[in-house]
Every structure is written in C-alpha cells, then in structure tokens.
C-alpha atoms as a PDB file:
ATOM      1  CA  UNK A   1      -0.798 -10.524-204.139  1.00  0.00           C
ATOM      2  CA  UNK A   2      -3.562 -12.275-206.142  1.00  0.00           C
ATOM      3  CA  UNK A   3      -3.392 -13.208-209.580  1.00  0.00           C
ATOM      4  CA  UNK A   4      -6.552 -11.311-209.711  1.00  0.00           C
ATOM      5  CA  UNK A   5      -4.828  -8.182-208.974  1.00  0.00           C
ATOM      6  CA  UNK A   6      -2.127  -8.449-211.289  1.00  0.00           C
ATOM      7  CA  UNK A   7      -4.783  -8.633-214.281  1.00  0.00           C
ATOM      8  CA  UNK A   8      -7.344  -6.061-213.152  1.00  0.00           C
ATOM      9  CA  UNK A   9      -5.880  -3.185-215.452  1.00  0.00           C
ATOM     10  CA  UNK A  10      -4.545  -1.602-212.785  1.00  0.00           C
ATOM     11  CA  UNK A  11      -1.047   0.837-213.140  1.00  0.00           C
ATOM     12  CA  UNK A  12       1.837  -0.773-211.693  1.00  0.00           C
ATOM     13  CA  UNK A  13       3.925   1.570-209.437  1.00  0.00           C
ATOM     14  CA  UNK A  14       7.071  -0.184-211.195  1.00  0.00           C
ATOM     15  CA  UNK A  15       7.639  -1.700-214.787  1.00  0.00           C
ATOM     16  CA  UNK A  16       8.765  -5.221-214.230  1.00  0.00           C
ATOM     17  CA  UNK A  17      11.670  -5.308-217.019  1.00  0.00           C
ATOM     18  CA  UNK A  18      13.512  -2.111-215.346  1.00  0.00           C
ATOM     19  CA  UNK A  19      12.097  -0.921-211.688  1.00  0.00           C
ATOM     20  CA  UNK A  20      14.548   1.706-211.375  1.00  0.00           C
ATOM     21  CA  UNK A  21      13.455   3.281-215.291  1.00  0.00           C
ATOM     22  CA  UNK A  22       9.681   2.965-214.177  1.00  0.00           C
ATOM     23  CA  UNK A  23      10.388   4.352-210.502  1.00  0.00           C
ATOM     24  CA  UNK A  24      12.035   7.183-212.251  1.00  0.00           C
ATOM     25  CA  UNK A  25       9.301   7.838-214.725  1.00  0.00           C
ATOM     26  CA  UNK A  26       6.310   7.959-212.290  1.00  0.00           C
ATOM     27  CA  UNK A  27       8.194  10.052-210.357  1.00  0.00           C
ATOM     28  CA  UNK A  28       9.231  12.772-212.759  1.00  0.00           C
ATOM     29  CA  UNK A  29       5.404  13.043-214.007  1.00  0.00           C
ATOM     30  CA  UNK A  30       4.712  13.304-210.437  1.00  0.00           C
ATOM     31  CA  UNK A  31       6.496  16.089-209.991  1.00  0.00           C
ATOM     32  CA  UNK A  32       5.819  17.582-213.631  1.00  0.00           C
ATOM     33  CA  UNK A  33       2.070  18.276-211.984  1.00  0.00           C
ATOM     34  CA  UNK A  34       3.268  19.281-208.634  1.00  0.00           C
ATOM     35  CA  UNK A  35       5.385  21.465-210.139  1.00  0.00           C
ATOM     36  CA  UNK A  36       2.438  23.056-212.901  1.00  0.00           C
ATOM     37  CA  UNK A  37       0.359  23.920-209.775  1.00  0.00           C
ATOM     38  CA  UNK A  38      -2.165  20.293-210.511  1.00  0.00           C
ATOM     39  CA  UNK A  39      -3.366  17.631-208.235  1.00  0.00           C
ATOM     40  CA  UNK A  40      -2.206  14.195-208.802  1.00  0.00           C
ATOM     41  CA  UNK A  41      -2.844  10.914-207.041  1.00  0.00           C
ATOM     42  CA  UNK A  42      -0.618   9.571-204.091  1.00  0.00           C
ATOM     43  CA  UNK A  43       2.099   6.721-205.412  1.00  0.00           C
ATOM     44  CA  UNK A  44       1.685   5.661-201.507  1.00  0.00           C
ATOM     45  CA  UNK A  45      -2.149   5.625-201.186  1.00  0.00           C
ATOM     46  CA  UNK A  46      -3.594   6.828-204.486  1.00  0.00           C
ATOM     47  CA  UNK A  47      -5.577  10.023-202.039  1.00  0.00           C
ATOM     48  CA  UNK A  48      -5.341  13.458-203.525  1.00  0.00           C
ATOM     49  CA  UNK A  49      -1.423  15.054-203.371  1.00  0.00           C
ATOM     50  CA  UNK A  50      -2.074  18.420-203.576  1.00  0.00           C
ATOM     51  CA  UNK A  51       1.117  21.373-204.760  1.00  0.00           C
ATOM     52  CA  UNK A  52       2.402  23.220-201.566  1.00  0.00           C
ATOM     53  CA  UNK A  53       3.955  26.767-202.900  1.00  0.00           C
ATOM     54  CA  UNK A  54       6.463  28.200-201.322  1.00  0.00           C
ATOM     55  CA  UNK A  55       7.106  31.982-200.527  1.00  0.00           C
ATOM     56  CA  UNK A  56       7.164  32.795-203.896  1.00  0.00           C
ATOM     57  CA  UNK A  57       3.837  31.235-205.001  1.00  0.00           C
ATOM     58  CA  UNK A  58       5.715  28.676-206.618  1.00  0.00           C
ATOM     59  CA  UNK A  59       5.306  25.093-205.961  1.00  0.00           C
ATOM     60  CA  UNK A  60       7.723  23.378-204.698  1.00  0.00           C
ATOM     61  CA  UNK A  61       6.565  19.803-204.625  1.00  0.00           C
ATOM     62  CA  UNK A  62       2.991  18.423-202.874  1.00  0.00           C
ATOM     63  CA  UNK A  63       1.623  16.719-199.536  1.00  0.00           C
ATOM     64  CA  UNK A  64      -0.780  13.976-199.482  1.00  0.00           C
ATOM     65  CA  UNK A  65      -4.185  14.797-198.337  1.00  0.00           C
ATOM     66  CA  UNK A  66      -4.815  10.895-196.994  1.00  0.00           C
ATOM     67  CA  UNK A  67      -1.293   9.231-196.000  1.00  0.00           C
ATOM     68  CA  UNK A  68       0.648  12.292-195.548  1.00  0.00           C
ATOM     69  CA  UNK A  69       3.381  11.921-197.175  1.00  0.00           C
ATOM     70  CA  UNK A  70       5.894  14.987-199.575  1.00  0.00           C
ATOM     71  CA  UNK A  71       7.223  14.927-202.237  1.00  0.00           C
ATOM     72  CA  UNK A  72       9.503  17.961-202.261  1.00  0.00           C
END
C-alpha cells in the first residue's frame, strides 16, 4: 500500500489503535441498514449490498450486487 493511499481521505475498514472495536463498529452499522430495509456499500468491494427479506418481508441481512458476498 502507498503512502498515497493512506492519506487520500479514504475510510479505513479497521481503526488502527483497536481492529477488533473498529471491525465491530462497521459491522454493526452495516447491519443497522440491512436491517432498516437501506442499501449500503460492500466492506469487500465498496459495490451496492442490497437487504434480502426473508418470508416475512423482513430483512434479514444483504448480498452484494458486485463481489457477492452476505452478510446474514
């Protein structure tokens, strides 16, 4: 990884100081949206992760639209 792409603004998927605290974070608001029936971005890919409902109209967690990848 470049130094240029540790200063271009960009989110880090993890907070240096605790990985597991920031891990945890980004994925609880992940799933916060999922959950509220709203689009987020990918962790894996940054593509569109769209809610999947189950039976009950419900969500119950989303798929990636690009990588393919759940988060149920």
């Amino acid at each position: 990884m470049s130094l240029a792409t540790l200063e271009s603004g960009q989110p880090r998927l993890f907070d240096a100081a605790d990985p597991i605290a920031g891990l945890d974070r980004m994925l609880v608001r992940l799933w916060e949206e999922l959950t509220s029936a709203r689009s987020v971005a990918c962790p894996i890919c940054d593509a569109e992760m769209r809610p999947e409902h189950s039976v009950h109209a419900r969500s119950r967690g989303g798929r990636c639209q690009g990588c393919g990848c759940t988060l149920t």
